[in-house]
PDB file of N, CA and C in Angstrom:
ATOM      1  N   UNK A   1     -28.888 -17.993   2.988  1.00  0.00           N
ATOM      2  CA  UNK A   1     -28.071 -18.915   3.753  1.00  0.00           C
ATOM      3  C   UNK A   1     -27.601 -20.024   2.824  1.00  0.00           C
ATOM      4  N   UNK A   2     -26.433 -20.014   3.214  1.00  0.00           N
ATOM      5  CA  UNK A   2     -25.518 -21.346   2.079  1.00  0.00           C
ATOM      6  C   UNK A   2     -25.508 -22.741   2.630  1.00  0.00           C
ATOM      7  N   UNK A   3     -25.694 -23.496   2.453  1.00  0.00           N
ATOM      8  CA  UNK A   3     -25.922 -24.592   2.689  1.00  0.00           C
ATOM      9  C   UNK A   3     -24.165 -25.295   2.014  1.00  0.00           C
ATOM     10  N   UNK A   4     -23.598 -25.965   3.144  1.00  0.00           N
ATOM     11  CA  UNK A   4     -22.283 -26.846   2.488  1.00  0.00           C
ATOM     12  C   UNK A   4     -22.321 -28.382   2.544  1.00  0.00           C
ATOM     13  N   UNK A   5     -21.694 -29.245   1.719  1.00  0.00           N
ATOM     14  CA  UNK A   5     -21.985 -30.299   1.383  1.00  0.00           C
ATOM     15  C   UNK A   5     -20.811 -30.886   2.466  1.00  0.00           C
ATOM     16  N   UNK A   6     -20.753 -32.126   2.316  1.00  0.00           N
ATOM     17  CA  UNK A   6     -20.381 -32.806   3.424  1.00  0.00           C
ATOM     18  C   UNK A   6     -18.832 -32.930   3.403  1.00  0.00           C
ATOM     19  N   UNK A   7     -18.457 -33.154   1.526  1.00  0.00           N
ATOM     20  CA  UNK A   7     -16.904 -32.705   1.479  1.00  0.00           C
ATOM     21  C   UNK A   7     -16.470 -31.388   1.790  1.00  0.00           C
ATOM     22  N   UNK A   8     -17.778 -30.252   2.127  1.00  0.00           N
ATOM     23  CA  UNK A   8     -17.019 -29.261   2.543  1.00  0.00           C
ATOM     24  C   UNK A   8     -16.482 -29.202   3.785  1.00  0.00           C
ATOM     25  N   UNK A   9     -17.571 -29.606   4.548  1.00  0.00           N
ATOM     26  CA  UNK A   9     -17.981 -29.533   5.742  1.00  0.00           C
ATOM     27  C   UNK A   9     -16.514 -30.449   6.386  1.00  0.00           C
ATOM     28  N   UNK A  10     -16.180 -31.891   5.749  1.00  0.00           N
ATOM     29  CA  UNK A  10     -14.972 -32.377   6.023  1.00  0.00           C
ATOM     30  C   UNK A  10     -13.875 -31.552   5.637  1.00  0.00           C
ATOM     31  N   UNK A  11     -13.871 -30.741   4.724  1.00  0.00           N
ATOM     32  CA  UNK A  11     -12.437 -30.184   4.382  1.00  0.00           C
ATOM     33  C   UNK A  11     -12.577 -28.956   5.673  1.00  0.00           C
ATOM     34  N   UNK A  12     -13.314 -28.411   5.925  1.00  0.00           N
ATOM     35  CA  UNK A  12     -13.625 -27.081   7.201  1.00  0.00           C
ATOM     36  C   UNK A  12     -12.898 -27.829   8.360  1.00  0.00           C
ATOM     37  N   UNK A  13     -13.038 -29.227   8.736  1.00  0.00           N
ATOM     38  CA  UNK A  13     -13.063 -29.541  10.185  1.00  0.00           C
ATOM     39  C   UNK A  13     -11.751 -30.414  10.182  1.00  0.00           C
ATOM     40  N   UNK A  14     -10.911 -30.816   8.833  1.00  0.00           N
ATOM     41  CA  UNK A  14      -9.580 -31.032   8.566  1.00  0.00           C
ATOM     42  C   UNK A  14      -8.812 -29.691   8.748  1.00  0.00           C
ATOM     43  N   UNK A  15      -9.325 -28.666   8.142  1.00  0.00           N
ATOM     44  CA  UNK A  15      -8.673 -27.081   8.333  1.00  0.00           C
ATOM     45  C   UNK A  15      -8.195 -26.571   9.779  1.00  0.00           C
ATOM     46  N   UNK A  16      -9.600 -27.149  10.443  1.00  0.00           N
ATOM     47  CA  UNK A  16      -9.522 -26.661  12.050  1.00  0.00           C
ATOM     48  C   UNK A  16      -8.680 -27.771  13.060  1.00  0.00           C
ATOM     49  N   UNK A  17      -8.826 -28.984  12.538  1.00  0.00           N
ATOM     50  CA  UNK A  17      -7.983 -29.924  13.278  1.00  0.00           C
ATOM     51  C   UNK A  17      -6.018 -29.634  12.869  1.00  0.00           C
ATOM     52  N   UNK A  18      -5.757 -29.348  11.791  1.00  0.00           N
ATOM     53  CA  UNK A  18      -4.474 -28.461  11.457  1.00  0.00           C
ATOM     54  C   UNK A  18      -4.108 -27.351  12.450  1.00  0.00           C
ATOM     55  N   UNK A  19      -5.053 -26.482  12.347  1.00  0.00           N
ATOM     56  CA  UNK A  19      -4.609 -25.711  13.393  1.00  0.00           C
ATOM     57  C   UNK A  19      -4.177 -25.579  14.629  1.00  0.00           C
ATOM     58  N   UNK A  20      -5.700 -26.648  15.457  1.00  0.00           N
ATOM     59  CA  UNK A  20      -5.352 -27.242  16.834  1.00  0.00           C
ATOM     60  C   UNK A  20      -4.203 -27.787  17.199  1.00  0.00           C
ATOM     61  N   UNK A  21      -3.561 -28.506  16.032  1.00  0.00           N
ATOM     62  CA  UNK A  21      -2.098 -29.451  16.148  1.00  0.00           C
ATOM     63  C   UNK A  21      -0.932 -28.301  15.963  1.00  0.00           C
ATOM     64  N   UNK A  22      -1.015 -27.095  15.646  1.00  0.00           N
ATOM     65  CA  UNK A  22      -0.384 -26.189  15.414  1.00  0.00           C
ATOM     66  C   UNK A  22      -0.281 -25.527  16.732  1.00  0.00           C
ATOM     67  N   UNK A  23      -1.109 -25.472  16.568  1.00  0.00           N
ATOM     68  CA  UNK A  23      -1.439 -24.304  18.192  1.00  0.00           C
ATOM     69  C   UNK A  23      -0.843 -25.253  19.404  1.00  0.00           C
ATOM     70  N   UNK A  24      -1.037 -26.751  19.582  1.00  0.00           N
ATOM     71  CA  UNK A  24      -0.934 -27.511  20.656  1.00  0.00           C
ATOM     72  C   UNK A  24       0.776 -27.904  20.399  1.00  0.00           C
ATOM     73  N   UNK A  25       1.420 -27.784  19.362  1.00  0.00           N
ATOM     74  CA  UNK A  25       2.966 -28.210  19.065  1.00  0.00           C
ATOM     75  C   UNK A  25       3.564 -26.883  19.774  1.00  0.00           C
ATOM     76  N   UNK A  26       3.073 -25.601  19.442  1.00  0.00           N
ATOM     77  CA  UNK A  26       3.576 -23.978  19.651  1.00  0.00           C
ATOM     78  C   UNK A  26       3.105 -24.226  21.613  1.00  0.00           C
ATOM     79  N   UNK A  27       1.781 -24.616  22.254  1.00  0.00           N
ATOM     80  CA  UNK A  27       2.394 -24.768  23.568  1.00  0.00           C
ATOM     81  C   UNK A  27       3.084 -25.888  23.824  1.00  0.00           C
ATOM     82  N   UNK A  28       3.114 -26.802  23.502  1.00  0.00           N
ATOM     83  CA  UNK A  28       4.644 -27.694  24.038  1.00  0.00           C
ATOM     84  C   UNK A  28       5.429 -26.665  24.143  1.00  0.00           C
ATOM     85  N   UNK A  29       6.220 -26.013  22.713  1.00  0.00           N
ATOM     86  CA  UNK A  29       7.062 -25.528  22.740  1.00  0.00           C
ATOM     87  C   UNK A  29       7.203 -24.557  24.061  1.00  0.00           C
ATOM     88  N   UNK A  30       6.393 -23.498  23.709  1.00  0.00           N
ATOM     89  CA  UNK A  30       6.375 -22.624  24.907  1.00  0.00           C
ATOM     90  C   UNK A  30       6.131 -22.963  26.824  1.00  0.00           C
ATOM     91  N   UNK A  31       5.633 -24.226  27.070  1.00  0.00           N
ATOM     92  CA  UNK A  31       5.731 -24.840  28.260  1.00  0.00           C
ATOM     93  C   UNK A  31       7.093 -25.288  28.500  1.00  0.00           C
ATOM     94  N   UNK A  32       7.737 -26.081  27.641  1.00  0.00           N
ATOM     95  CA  UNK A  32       9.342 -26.551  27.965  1.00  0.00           C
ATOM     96  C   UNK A  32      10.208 -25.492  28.060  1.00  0.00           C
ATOM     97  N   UNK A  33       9.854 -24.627  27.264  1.00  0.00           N
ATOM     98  CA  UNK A  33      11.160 -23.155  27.332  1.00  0.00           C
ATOM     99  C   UNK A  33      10.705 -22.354  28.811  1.00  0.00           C
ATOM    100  N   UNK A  34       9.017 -22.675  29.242  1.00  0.00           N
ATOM    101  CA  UNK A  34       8.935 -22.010  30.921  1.00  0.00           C
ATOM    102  C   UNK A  34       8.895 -22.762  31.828  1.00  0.00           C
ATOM    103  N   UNK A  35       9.103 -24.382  31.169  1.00  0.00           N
ATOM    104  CA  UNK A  35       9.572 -25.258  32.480  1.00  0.00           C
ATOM    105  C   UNK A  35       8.436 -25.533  33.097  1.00  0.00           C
ATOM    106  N   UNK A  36       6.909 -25.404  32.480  1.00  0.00           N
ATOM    107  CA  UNK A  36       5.962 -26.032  32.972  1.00  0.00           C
ATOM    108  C   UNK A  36       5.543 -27.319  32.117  1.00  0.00           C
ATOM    109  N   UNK A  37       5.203 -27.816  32.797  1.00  0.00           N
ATOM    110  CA  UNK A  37       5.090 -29.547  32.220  1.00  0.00           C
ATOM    111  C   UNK A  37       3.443 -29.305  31.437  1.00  0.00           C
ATOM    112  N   UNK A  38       3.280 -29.839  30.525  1.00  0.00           N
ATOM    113  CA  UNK A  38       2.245 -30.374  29.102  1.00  0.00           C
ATOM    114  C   UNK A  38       1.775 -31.332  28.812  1.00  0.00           C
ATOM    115  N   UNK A  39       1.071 -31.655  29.029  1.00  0.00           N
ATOM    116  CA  UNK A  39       0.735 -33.342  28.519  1.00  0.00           C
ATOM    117  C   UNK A  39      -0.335 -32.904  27.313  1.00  0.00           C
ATOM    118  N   UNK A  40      -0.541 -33.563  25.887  1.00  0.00           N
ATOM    119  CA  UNK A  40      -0.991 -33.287  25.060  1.00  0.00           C
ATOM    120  C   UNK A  40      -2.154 -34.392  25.358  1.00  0.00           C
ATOM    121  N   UNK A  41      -2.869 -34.037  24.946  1.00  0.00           N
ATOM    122  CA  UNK A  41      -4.003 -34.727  25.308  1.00  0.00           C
ATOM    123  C   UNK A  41      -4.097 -35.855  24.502  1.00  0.00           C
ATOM    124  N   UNK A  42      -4.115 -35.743  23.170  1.00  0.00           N
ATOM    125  CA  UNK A  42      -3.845 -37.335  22.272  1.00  0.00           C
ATOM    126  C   UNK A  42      -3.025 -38.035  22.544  1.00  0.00           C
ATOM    127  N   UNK A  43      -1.717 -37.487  23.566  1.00  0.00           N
ATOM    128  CA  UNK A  43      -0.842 -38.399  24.135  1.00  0.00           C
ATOM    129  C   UNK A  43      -1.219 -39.586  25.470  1.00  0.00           C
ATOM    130  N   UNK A  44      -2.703 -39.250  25.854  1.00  0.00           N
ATOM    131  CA  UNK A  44      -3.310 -40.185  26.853  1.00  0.00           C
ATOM    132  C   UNK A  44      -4.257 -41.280  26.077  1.00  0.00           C
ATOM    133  N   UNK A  45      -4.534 -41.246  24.830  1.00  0.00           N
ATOM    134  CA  UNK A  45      -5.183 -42.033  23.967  1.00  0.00           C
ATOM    135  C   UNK A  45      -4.850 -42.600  22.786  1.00  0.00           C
ATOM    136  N   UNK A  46      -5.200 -43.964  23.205  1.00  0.00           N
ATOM    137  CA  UNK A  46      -4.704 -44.824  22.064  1.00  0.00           C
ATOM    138  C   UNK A  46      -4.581 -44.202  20.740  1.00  0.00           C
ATOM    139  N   UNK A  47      -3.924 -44.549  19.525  1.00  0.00           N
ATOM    140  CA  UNK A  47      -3.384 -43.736  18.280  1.00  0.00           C
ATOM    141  C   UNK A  47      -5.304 -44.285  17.826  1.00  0.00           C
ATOM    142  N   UNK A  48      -5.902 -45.026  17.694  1.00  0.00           N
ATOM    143  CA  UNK A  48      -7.507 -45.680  16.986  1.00  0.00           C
ATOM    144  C   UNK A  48      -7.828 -44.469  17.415  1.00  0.00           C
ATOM    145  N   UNK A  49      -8.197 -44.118  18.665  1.00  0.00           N
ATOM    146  CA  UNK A  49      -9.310 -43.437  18.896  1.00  0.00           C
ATOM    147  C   UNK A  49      -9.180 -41.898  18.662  1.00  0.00           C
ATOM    148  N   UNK A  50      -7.272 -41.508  18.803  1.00  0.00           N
ATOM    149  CA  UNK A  50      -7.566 -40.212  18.152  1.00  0.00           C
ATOM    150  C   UNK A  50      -7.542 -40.027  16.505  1.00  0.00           C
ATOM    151  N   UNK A  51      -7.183 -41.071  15.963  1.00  0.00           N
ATOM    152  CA  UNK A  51      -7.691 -41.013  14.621  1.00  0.00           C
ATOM    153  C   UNK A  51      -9.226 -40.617  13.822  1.00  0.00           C
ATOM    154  N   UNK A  52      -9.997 -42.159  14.773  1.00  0.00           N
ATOM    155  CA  UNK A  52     -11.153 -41.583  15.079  1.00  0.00           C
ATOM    156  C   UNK A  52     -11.607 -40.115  15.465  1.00  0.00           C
ATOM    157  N   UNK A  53     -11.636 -39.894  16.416  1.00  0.00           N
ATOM    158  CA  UNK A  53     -11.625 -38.103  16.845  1.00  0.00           C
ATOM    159  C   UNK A  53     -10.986 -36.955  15.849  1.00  0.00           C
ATOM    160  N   UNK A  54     -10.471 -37.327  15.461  1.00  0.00           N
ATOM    161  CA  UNK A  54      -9.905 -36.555  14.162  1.00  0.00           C
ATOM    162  C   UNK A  54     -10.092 -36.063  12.922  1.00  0.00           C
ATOM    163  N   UNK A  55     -11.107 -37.791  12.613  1.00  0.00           N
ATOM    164  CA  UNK A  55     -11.953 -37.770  11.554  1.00  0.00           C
ATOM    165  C   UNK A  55     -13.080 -37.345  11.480  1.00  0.00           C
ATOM    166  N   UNK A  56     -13.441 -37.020  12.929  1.00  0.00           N
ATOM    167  CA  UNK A  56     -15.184 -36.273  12.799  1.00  0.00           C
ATOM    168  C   UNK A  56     -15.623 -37.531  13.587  1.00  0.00           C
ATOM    169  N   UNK A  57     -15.559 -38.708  13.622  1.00  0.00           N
ATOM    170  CA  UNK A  57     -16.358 -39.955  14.121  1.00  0.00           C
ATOM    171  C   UNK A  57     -16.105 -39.529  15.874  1.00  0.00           C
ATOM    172  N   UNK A  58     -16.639 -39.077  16.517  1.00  0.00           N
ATOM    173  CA  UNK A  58     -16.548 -38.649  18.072  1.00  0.00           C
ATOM    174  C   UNK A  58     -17.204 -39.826  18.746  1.00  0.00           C
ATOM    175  N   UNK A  59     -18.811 -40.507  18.142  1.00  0.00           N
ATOM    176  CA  UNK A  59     -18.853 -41.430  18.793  1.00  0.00           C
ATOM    177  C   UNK A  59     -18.484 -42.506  18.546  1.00  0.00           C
ATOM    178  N   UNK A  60     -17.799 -42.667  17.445  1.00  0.00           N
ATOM    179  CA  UNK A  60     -17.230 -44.003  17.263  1.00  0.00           C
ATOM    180  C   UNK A  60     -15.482 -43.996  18.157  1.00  0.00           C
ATOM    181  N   UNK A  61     -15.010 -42.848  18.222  1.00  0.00           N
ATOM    182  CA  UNK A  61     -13.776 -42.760  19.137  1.00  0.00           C
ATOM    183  C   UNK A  61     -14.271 -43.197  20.776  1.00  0.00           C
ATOM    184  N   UNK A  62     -15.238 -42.774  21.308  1.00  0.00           N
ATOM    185  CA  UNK A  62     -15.289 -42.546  22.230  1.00  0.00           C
ATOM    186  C   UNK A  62     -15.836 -44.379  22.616  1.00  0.00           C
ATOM    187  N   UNK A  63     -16.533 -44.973  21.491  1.00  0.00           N
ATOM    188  CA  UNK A  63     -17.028 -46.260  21.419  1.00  0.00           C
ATOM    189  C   UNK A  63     -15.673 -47.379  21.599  1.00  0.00           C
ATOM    190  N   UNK A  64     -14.581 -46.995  20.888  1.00  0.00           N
ATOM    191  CA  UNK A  64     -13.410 -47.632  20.864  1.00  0.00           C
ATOM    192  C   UNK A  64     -11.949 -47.231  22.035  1.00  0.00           C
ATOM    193  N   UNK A  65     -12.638 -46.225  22.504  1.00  0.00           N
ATOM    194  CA  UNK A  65     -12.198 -45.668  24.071  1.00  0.00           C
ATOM    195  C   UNK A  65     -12.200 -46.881  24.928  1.00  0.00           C
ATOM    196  N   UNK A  66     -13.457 -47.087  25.034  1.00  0.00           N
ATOM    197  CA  UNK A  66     -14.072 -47.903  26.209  1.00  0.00           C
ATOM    198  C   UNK A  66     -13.860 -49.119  25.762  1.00  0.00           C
ATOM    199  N   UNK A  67     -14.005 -49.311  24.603  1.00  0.00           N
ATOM    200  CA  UNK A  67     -13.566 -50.946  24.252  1.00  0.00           C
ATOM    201  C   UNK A  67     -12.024 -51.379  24.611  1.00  0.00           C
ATOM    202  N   UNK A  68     -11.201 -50.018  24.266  1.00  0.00           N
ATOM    203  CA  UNK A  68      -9.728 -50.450  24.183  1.00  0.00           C
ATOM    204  C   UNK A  68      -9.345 -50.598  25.962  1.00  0.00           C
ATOM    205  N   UNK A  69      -9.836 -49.607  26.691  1.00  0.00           N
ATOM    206  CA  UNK A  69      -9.457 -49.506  28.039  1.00  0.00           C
ATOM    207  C   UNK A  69     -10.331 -49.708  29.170  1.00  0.00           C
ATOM    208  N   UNK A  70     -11.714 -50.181  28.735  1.00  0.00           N
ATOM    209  CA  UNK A  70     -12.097 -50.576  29.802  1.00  0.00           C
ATOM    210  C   UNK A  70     -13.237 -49.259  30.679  1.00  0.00           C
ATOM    211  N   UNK A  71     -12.993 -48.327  30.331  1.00  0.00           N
ATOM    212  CA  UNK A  71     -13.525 -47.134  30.570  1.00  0.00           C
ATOM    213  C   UNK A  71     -14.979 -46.686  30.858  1.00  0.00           C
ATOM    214  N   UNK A  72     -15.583 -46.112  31.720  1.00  0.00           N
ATOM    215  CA  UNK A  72     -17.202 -45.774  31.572  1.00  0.00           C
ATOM    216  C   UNK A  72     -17.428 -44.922  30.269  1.00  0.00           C
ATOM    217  N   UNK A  73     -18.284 -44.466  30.434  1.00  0.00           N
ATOM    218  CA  UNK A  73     -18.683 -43.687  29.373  1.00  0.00           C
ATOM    219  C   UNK A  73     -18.422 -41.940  29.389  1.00  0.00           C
ATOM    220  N   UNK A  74     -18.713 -41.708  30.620  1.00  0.00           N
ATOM    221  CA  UNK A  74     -18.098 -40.381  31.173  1.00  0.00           C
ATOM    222  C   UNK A  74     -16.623 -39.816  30.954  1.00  0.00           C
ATOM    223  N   UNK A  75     -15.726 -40.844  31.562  1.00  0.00           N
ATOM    224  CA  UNK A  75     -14.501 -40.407  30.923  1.00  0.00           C
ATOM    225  C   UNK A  75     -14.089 -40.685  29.266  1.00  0.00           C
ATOM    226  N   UNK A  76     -14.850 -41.917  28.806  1.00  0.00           N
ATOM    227  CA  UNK A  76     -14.528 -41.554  27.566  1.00  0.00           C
ATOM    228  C   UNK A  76     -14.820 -40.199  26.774  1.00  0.00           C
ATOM    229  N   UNK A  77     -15.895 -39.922  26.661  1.00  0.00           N
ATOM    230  CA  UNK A  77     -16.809 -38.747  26.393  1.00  0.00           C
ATOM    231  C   UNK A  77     -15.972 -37.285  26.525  1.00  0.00           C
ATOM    232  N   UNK A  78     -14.898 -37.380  28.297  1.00  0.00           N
ATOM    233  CA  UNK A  78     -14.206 -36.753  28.726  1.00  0.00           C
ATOM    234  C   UNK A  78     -12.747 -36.677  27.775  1.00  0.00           C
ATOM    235  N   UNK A  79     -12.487 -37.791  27.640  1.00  0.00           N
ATOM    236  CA  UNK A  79     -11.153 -37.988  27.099  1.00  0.00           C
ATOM    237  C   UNK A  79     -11.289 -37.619  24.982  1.00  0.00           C
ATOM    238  N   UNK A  80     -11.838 -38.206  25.028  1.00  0.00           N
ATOM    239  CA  UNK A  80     -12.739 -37.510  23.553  1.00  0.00           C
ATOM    240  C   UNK A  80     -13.090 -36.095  23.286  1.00  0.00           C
ATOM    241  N   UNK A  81     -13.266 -35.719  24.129  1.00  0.00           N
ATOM    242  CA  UNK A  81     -13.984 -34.108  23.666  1.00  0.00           C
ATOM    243  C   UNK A  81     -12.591 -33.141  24.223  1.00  0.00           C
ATOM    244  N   UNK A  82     -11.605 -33.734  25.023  1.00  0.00           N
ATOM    245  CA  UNK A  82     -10.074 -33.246  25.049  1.00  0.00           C
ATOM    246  C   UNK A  82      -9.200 -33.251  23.575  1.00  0.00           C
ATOM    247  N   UNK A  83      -9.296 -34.348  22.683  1.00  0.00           N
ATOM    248  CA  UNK A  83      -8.740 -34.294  21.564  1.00  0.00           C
ATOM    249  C   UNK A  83      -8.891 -33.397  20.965  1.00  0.00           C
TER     250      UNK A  83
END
C-alpha cells in the first residue's frame, strides 16, 4: 500500500474539483437546451466559502457560511457538502 503525501493528495482533489466544474458547466448546458431550470450550487454561496470548499478546508467553509449569513450549522454543513 502507497502511502501519498499531502501535495499529492492536494493535486488528486484539484483534479477532481476540475472535473466537477466540467461536468456541472456540461449540465447547465444541457438543462437550458431542455428548458429545465439549474441552479449551480456555488451559485447560492458566497464566492469565501466556495473558495474555501474548493480548497479542501470544508470546515472552515462551512465556519464562514454561518458567519457570513447567519445560518445554523445544519444547513451550512448542507450547503457545503453541495459544492
Amino acid at each position: 500500500m502507497s502511502a501519498y503525501n499531502e501535495l499529492q493528495l492536494s493535486s488528486f482533489v484539484d483534479q477532481i474539483f476540475k472535473r466537477l466544474q466540467g461536468i456541472e458547466d456540461q449540465l447547465a448546458i444541457l438543462s437550458e437546451k431542455a428548458g429545465v431550470p439549474y441552479d449551480r450550487p456555488a451559485d447560492k454561496a458566497p464566492s469565501e466559502v466556495v473558495e474555501l470548499a474548493r480548497s479542501g478546508d470544508r470546515l472552515g467553509a462551512i465556519k464562514k457560511y454561518r458567519e457570513l449569513t447567519g445560518a445554523e450549522m445544519g444547513e451550512a454543513q448542507e450547503v457545503v457538502e453541495g459544492l
